[in-house]
PDB file of N, CA and C in Angstrom:
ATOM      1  N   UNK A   1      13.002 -65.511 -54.456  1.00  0.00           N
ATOM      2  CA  UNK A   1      11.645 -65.034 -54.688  1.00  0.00           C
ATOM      3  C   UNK A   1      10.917 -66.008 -55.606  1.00  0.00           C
ATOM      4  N   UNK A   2       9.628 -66.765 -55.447  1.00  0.00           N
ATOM      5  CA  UNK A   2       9.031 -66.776 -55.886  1.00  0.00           C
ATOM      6  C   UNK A   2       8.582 -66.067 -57.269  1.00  0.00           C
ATOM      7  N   UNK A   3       8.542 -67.183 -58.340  1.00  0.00           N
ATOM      8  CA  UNK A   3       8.164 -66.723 -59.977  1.00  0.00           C
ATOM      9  C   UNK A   3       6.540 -65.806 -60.039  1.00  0.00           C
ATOM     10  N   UNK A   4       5.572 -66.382 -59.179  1.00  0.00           N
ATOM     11  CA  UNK A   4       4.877 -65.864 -58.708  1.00  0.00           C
ATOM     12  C   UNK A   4       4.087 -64.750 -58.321  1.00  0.00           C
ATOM     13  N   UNK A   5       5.501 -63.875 -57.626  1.00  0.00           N
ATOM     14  CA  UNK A   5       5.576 -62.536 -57.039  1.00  0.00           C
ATOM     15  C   UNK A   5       6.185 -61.696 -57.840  1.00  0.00           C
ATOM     16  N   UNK A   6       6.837 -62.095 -59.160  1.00  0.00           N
ATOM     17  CA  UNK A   6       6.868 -61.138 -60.111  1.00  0.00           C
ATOM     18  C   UNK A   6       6.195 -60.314 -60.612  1.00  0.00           C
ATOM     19  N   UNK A   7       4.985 -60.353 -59.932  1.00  0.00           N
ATOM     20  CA  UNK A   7       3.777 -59.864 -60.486  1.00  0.00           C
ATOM     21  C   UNK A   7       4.095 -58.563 -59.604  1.00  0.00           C
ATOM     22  N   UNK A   8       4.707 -58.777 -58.012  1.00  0.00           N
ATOM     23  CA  UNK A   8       5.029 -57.440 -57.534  1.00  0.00           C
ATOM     24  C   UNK A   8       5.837 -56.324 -57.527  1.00  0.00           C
ATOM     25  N   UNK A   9       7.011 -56.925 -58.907  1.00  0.00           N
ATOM     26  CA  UNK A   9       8.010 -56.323 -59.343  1.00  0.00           C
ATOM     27  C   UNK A   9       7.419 -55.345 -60.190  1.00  0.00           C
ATOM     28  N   UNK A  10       6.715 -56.374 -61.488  1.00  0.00           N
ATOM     29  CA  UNK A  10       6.408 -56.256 -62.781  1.00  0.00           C
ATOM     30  C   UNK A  10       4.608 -56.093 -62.725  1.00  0.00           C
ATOM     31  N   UNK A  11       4.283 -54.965 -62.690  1.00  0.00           N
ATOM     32  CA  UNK A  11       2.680 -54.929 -62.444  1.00  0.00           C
ATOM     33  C   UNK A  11       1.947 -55.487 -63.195  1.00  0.00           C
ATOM     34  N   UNK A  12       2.527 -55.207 -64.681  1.00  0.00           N
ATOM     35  CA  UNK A  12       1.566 -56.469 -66.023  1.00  0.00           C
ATOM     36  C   UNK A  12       1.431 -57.764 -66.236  1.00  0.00           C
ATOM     37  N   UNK A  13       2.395 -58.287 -65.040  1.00  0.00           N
ATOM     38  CA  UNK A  13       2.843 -59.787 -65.288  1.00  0.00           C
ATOM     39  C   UNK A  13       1.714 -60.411 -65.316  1.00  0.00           C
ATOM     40  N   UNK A  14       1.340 -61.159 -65.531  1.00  0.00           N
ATOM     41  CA  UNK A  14       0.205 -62.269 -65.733  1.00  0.00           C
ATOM     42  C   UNK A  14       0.788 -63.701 -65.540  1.00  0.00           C
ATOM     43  N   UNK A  15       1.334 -63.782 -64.089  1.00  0.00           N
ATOM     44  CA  UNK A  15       1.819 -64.891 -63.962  1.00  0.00           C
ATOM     45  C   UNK A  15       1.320 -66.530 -64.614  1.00  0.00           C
ATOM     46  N   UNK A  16      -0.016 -66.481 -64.075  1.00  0.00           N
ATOM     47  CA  UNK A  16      -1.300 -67.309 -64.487  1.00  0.00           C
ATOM     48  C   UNK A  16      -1.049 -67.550 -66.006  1.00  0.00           C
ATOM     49  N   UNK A  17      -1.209 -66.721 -67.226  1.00  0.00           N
ATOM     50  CA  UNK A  17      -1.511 -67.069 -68.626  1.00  0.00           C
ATOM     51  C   UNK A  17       0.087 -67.527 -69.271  1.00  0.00           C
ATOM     52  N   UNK A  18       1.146 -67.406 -68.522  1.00  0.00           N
ATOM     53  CA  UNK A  18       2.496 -67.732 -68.565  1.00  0.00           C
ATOM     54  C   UNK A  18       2.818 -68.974 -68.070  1.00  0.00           C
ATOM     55  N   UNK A  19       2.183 -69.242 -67.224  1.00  0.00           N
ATOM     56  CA  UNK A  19       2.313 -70.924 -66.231  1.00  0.00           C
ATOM     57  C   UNK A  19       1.228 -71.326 -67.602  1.00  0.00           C
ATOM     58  N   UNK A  20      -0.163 -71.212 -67.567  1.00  0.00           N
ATOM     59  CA  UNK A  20      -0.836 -71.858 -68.690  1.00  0.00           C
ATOM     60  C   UNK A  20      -0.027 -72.576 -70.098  1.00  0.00           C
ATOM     61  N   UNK A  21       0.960 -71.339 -70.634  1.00  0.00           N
ATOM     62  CA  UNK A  21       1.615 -71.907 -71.792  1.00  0.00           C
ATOM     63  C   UNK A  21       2.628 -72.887 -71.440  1.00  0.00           C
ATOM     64  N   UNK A  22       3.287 -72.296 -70.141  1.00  0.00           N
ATOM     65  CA  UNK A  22       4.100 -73.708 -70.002  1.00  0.00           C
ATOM     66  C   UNK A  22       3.765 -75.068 -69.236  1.00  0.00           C
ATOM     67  N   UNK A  23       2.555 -75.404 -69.186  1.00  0.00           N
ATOM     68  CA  UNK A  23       2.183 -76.376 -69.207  1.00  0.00           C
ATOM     69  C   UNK A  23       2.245 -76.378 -67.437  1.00  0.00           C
ATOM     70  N   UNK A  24       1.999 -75.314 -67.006  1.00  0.00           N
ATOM     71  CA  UNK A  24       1.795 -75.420 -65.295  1.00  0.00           C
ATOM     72  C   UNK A  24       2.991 -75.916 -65.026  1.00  0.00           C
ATOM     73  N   UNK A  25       3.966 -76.132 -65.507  1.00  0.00           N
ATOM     74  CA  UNK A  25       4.971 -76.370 -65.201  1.00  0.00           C
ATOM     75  C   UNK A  25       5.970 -75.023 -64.806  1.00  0.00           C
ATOM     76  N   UNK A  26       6.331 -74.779 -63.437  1.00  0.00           N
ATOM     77  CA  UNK A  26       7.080 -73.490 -62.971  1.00  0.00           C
ATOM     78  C   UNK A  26       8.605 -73.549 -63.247  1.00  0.00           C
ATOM     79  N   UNK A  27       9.384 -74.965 -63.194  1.00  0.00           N
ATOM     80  CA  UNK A  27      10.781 -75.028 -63.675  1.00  0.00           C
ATOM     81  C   UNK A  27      10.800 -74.948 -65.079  1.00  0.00           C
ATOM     82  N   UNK A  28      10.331 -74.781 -65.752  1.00  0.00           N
ATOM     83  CA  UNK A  28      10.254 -74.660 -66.994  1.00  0.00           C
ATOM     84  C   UNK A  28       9.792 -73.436 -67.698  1.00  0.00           C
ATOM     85  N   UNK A  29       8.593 -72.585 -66.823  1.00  0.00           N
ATOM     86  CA  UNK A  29       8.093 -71.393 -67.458  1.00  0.00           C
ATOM     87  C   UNK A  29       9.656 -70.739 -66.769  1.00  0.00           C
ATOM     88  N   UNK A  30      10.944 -70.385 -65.901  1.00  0.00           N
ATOM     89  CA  UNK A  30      11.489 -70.240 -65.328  1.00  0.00           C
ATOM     90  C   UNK A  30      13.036 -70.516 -66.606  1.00  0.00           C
ATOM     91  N   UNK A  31      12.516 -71.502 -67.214  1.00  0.00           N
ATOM     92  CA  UNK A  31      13.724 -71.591 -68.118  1.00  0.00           C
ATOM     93  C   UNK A  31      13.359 -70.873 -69.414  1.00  0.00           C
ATOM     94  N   UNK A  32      12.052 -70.455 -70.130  1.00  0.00           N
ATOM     95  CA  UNK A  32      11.617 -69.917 -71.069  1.00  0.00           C
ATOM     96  C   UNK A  32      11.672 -68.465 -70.588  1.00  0.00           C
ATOM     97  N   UNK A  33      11.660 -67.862 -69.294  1.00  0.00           N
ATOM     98  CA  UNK A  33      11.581 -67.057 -69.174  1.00  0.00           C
ATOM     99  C   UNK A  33      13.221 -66.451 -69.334  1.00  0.00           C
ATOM    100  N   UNK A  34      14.072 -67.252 -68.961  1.00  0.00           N
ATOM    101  CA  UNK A  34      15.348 -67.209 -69.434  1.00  0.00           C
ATOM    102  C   UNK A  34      15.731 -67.037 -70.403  1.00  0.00           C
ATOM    103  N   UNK A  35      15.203 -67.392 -71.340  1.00  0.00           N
ATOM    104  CA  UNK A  35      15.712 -67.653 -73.147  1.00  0.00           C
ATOM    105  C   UNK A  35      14.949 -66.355 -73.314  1.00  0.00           C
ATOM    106  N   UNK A  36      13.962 -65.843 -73.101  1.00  0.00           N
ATOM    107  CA  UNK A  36      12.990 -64.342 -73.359  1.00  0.00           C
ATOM    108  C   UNK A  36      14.118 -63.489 -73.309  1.00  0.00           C
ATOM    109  N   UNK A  37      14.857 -63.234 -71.824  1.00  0.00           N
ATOM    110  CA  UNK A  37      15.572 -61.890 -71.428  1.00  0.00           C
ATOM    111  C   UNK A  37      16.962 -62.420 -72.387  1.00  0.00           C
ATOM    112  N   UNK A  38      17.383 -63.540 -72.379  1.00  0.00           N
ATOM    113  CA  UNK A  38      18.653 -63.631 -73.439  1.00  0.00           C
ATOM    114  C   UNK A  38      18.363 -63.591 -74.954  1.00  0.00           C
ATOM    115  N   UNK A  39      17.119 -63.425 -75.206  1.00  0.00           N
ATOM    116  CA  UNK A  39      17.165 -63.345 -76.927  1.00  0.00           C
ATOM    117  C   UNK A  39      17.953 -62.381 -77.540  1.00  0.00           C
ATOM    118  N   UNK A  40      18.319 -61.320 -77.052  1.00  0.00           N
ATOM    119  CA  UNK A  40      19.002 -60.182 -78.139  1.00  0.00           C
ATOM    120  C   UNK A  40      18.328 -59.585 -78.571  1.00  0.00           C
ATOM    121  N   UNK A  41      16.957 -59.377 -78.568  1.00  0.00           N
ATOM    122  CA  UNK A  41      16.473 -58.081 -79.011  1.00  0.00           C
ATOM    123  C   UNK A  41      16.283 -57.079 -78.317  1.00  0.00           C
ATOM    124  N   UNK A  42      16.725 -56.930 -77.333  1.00  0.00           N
ATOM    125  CA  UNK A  42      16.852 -55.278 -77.048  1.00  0.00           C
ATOM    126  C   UNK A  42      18.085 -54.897 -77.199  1.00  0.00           C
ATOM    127  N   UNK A  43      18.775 -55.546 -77.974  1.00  0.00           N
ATOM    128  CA  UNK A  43      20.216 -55.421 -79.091  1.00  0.00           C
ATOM    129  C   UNK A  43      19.495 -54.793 -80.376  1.00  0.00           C
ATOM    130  N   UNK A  44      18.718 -55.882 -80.510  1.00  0.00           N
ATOM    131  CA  UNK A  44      18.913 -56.105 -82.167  1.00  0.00           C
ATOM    132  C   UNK A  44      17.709 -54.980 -82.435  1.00  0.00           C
ATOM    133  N   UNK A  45      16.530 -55.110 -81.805  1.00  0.00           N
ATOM    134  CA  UNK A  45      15.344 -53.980 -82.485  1.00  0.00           C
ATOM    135  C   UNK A  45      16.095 -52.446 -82.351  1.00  0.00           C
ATOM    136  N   UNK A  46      16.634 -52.149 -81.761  1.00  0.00           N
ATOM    137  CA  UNK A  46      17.231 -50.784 -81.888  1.00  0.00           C
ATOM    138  C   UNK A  46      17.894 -50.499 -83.354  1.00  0.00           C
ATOM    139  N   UNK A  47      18.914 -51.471 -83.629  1.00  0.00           N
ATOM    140  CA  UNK A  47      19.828 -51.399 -84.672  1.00  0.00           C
ATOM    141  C   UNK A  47      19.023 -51.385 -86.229  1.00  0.00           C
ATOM    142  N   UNK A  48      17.663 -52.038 -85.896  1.00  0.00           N
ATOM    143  CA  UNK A  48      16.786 -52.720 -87.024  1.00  0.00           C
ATOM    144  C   UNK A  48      16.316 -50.727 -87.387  1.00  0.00           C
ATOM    145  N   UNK A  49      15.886 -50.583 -86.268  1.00  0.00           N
ATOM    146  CA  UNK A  49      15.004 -48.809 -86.098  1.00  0.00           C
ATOM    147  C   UNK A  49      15.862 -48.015 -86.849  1.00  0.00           C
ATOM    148  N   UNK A  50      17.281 -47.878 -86.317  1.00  0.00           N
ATOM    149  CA  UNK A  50      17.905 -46.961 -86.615  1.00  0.00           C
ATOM    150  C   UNK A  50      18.279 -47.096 -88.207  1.00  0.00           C
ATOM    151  N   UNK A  51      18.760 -48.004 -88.791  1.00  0.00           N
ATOM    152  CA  UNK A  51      18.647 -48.691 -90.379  1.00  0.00           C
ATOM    153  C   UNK A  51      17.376 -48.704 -90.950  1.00  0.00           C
ATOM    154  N   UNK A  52      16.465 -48.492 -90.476  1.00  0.00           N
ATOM    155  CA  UNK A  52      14.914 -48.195 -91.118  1.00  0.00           C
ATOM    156  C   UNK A  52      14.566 -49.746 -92.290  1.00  0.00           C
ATOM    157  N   UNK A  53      15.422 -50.601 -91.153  1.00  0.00           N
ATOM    158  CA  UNK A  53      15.028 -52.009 -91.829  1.00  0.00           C
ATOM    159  C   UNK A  53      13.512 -52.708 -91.509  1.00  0.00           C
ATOM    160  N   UNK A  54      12.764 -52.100 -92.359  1.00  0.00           N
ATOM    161  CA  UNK A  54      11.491 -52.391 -91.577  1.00  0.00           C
ATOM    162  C   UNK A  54      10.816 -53.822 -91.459  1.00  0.00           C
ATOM    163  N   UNK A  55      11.388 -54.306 -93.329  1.00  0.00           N
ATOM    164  CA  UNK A  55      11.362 -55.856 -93.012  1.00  0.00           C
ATOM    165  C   UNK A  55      11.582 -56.768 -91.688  1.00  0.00           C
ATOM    166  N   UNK A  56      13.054 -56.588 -91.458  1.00  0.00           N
ATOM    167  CA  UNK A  56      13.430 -57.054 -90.424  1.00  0.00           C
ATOM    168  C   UNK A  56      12.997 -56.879 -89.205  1.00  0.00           C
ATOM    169  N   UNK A  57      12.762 -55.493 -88.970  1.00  0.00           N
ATOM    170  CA  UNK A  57      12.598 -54.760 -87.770  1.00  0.00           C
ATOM    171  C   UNK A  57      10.456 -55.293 -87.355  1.00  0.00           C
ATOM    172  N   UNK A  58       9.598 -55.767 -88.394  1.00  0.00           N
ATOM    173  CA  UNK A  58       8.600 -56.482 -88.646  1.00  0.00           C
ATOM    174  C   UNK A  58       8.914 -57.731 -88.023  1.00  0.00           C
ATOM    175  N   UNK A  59       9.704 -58.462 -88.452  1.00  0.00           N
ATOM    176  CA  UNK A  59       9.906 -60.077 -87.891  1.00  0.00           C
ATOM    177  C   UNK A  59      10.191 -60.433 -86.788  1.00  0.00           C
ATOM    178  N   UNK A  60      11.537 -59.647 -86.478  1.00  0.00           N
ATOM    179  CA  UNK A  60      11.645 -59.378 -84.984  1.00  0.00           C
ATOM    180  C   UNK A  60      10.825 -58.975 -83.528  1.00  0.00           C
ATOM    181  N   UNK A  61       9.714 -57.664 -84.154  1.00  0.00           N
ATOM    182  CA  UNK A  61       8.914 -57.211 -83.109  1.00  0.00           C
ATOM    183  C   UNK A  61       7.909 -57.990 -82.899  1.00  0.00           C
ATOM    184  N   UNK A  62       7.427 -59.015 -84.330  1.00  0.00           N
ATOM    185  CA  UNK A  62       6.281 -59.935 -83.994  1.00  0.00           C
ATOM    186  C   UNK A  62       6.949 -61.187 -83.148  1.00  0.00           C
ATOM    187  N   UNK A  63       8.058 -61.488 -83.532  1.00  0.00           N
ATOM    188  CA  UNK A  63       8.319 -62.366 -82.281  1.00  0.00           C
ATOM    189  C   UNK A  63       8.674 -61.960 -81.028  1.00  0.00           C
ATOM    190  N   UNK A  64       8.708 -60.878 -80.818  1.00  0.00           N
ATOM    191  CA  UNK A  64       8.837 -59.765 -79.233  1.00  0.00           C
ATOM    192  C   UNK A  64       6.990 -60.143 -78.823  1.00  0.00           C
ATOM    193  N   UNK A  65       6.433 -59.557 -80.118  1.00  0.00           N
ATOM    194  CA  UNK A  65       4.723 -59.810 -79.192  1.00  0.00           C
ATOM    195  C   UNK A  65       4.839 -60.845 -78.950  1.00  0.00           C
ATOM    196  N   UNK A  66       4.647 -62.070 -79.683  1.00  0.00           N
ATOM    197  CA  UNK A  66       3.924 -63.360 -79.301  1.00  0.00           C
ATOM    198  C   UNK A  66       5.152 -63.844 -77.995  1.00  0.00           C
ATOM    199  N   UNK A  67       6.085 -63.804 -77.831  1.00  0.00           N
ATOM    200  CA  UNK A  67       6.828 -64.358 -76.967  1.00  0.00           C
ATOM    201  C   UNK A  67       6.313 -63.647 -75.345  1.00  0.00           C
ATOM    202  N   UNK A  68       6.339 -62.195 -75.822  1.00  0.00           N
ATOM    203  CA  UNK A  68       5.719 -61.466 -74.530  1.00  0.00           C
ATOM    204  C   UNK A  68       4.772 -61.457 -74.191  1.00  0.00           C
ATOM    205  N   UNK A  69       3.457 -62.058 -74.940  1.00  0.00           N
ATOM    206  CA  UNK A  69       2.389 -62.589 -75.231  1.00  0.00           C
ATOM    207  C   UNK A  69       2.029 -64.170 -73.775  1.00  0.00           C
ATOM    208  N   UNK A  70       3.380 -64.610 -74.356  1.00  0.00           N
ATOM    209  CA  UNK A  70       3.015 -66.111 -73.900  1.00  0.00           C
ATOM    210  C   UNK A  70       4.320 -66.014 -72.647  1.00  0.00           C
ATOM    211  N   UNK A  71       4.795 -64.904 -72.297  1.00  0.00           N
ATOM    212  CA  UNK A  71       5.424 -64.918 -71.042  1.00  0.00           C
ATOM    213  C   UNK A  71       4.651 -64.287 -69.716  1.00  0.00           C
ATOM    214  N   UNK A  72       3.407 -63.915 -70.227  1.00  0.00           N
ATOM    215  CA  UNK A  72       3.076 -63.313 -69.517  1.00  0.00           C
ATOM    216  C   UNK A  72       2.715 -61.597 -69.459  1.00  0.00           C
ATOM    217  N   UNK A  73       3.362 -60.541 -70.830  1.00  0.00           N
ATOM    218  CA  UNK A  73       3.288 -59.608 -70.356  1.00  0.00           C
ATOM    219  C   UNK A  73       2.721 -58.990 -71.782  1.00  0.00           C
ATOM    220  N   UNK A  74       1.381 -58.968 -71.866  1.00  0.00           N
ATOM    221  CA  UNK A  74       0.218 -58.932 -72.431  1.00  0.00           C
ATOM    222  C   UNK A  74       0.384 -57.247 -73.066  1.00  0.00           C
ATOM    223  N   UNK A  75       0.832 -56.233 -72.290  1.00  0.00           N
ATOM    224  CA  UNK A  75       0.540 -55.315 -72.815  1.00  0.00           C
ATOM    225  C   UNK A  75       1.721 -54.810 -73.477  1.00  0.00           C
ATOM    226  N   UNK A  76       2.870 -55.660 -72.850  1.00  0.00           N
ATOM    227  CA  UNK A  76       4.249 -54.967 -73.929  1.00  0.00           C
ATOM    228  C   UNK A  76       3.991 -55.635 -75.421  1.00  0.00           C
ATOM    229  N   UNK A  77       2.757 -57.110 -75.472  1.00  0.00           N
ATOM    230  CA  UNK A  77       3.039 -57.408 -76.719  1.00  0.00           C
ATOM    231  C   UNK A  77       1.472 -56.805 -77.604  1.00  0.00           C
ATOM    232  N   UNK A  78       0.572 -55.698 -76.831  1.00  0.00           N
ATOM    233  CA  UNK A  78      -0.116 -54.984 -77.448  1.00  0.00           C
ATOM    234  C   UNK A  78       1.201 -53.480 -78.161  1.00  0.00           C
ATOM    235  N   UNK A  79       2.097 -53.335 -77.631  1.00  0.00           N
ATOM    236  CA  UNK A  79       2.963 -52.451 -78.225  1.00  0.00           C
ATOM    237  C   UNK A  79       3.403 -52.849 -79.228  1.00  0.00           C
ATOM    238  N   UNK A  80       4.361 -53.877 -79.012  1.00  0.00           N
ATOM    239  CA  UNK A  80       4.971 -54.488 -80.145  1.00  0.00           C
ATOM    240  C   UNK A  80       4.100 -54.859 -81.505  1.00  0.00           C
ATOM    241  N   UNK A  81       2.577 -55.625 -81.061  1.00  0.00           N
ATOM    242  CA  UNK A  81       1.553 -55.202 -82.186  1.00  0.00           C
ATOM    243  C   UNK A  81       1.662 -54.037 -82.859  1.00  0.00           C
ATOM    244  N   UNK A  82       1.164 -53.088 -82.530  1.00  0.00           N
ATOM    245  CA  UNK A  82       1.146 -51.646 -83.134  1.00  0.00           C
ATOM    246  C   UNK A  82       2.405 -51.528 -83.748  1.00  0.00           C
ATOM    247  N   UNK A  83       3.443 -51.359 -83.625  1.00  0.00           N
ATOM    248  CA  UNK A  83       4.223 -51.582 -84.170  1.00  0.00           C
ATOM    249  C   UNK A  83       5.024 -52.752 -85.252  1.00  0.00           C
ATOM    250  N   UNK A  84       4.194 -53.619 -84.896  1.00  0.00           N
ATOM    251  CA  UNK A  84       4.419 -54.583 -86.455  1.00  0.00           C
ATOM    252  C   UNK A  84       3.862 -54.492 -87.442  1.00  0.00           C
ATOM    253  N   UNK A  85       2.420 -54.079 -87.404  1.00  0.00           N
ATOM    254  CA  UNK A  85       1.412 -53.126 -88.019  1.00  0.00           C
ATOM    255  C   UNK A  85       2.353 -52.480 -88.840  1.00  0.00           C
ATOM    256  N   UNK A  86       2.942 -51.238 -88.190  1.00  0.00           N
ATOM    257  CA  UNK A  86       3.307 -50.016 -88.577  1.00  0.00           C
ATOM    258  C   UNK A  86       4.567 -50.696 -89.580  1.00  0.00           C
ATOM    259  N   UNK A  87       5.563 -51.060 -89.118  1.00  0.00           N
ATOM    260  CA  UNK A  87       6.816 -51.316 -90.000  1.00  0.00           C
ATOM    261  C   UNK A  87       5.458 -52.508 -91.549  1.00  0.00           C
ATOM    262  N   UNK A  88       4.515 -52.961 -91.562  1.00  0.00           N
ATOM    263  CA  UNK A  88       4.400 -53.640 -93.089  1.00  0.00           C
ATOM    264  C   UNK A  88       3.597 -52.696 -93.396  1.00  0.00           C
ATOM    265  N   UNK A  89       3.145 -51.788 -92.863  1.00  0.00           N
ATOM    266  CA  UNK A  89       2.453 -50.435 -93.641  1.00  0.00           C
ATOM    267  C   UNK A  89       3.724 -49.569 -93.934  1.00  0.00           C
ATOM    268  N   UNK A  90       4.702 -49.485 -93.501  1.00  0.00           N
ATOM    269  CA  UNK A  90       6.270 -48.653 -93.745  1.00  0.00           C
ATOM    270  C   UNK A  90       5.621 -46.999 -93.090  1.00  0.00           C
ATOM    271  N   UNK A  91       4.766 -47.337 -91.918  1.00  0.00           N
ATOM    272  CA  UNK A  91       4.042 -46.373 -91.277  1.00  0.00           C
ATOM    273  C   UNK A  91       5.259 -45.570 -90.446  1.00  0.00           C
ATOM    274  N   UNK A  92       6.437 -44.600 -90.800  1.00  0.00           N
ATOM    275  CA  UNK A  92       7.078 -44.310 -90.095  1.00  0.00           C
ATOM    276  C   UNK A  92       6.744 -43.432 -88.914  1.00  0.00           C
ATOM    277  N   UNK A  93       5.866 -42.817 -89.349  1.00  0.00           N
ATOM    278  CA  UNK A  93       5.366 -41.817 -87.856  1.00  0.00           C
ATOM    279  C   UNK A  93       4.966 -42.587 -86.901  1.00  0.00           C
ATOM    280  N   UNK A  94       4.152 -43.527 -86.840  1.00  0.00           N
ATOM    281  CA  UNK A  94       3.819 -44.199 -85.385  1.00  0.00           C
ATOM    282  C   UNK A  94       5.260 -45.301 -85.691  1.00  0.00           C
ATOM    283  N   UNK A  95       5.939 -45.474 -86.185  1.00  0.00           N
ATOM    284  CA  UNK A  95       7.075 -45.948 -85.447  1.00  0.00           C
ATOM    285  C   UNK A  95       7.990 -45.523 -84.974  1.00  0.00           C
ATOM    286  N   UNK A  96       8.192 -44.043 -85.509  1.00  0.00           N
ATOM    287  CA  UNK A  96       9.132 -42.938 -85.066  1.00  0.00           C
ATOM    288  C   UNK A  96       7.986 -42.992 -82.828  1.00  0.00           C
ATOM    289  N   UNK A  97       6.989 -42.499 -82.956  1.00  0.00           N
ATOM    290  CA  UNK A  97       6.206 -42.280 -82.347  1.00  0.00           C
ATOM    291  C   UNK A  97       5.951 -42.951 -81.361  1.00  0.00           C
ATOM    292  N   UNK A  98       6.367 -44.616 -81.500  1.00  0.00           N
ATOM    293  CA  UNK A  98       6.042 -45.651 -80.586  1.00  0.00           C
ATOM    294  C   UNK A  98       6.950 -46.605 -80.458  1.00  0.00           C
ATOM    295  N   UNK A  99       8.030 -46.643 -81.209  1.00  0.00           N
ATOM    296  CA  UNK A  99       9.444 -47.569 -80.809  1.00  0.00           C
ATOM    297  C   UNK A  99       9.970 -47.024 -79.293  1.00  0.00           C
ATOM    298  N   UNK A 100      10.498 -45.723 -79.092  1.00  0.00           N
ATOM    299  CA  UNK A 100      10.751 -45.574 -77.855  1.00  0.00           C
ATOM    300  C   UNK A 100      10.617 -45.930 -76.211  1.00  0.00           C
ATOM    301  N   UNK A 101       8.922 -45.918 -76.645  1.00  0.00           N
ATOM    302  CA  UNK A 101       8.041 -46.395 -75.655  1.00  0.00           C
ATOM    303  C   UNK A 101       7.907 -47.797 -75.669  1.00  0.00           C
ATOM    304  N   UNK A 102       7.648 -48.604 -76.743  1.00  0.00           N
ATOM    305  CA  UNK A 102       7.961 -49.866 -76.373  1.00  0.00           C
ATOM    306  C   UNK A 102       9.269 -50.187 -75.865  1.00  0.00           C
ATOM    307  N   UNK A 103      10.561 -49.967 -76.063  1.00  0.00           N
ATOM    308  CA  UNK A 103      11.917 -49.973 -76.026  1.00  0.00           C
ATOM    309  C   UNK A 103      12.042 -50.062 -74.217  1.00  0.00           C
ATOM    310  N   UNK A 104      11.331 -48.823 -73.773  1.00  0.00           N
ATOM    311  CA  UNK A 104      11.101 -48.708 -72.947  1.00  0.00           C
ATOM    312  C   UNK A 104      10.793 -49.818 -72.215  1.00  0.00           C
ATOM    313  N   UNK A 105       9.414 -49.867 -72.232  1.00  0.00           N
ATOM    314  CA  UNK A 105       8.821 -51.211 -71.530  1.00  0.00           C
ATOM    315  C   UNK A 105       9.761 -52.343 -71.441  1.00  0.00           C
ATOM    316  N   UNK A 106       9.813 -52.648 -72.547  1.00  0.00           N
ATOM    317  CA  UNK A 106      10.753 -53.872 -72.825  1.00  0.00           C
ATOM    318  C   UNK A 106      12.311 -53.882 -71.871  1.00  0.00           C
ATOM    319  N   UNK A 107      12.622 -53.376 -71.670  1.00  0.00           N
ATOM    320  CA  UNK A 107      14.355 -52.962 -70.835  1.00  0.00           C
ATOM    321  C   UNK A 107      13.713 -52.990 -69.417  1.00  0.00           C
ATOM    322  N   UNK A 108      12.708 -52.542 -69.092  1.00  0.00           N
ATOM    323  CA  UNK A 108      12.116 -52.687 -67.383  1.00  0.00           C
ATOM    324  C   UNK A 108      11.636 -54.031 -67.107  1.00  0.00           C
ATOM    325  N   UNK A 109      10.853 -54.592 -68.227  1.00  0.00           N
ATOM    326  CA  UNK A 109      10.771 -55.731 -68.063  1.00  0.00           C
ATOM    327  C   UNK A 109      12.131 -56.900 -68.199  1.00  0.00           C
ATOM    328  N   UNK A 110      12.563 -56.509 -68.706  1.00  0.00           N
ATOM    329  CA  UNK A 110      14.125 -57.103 -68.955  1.00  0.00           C
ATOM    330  C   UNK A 110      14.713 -57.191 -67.782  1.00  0.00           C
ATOM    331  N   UNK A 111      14.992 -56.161 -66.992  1.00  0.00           N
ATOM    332  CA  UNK A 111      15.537 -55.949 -65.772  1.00  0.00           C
ATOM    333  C   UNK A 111      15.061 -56.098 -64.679  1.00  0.00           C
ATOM    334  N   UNK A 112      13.667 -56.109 -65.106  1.00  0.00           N
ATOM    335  CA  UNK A 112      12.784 -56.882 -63.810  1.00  0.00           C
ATOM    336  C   UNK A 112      13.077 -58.012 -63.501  1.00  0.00           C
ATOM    337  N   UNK A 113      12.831 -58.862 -64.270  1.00  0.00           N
ATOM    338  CA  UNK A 113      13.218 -60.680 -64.566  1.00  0.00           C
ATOM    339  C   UNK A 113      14.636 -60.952 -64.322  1.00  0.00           C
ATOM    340  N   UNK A 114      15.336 -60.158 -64.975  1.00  0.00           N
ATOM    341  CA  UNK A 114      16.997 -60.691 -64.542  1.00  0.00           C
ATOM    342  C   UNK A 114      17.298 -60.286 -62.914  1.00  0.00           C
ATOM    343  N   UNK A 115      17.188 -59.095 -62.430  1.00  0.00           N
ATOM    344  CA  UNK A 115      17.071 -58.796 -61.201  1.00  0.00           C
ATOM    345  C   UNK A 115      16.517 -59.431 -59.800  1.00  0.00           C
ATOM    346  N   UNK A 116      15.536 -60.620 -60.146  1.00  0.00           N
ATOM    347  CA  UNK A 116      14.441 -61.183 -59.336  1.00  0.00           C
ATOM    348  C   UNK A 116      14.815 -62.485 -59.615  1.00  0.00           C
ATOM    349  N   UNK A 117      15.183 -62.954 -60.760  1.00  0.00           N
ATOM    350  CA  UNK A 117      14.841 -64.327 -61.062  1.00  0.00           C
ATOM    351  C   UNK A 117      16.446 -65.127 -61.640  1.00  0.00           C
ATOM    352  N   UNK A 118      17.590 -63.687 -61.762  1.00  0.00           N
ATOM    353  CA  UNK A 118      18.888 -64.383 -62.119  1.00  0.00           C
ATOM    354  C   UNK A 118      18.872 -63.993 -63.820  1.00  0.00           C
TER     355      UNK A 118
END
């Protein structure tokens, strides 16, 4: 399949603003998109939540936005916003409130990409 047609897997994909960062280059947005689904954070942000490490659990989710940001999937990294927000305000209700749901997103998109693309 075509990197392309991920867009028919993954409805948010923004194939277009993902090729942009990688330089229109498709073997390459293809290898970044690789290093995205192997980072470990849909390991690691769970463990951060449940320890109410908010520091951490802050550093981590902002590099979840901007990465999901510049892969293409614009609205998982409007979640992860709200939620980076929330952990340096130590805002636990909208993180109690909105970790799930990002968690969410994030694992479909996860499994979208590995499923389609290896």
């Amino acid at each position: 399949m075509a990197l392309s047609e991920l867009k028919n897997v993954i409805s948010e994909f923004d194939y277009e603003s993902g090729m942009a960062y990688c330089g229109e280059d498709e073997e390459f947005f293809l290898e970044m998109l690789s290093d995205y689904v192997d980072s470990g954070r849909d390991e690691l942000l769970p463990k951060l939540y449940e320890a109410k490490d908010w520091v951490n659990y802050e550093i981590e989710v902002h590099a979840l936005k901007s990465t999901s940001r510049m892969m293409g999937f614009p609205l998982l990294g409007d979640k992860c916003e709200v939620l980076q927000n929330a952990a340096a305000a130590k805002d636990e209700a909208t993180l109690n409130a909105k970790h799930g749901e990002m968690m969410s997103s994030y694992e479909k998109i996860l499994m979208a990409v590995r499923n389609e693309i290896g």
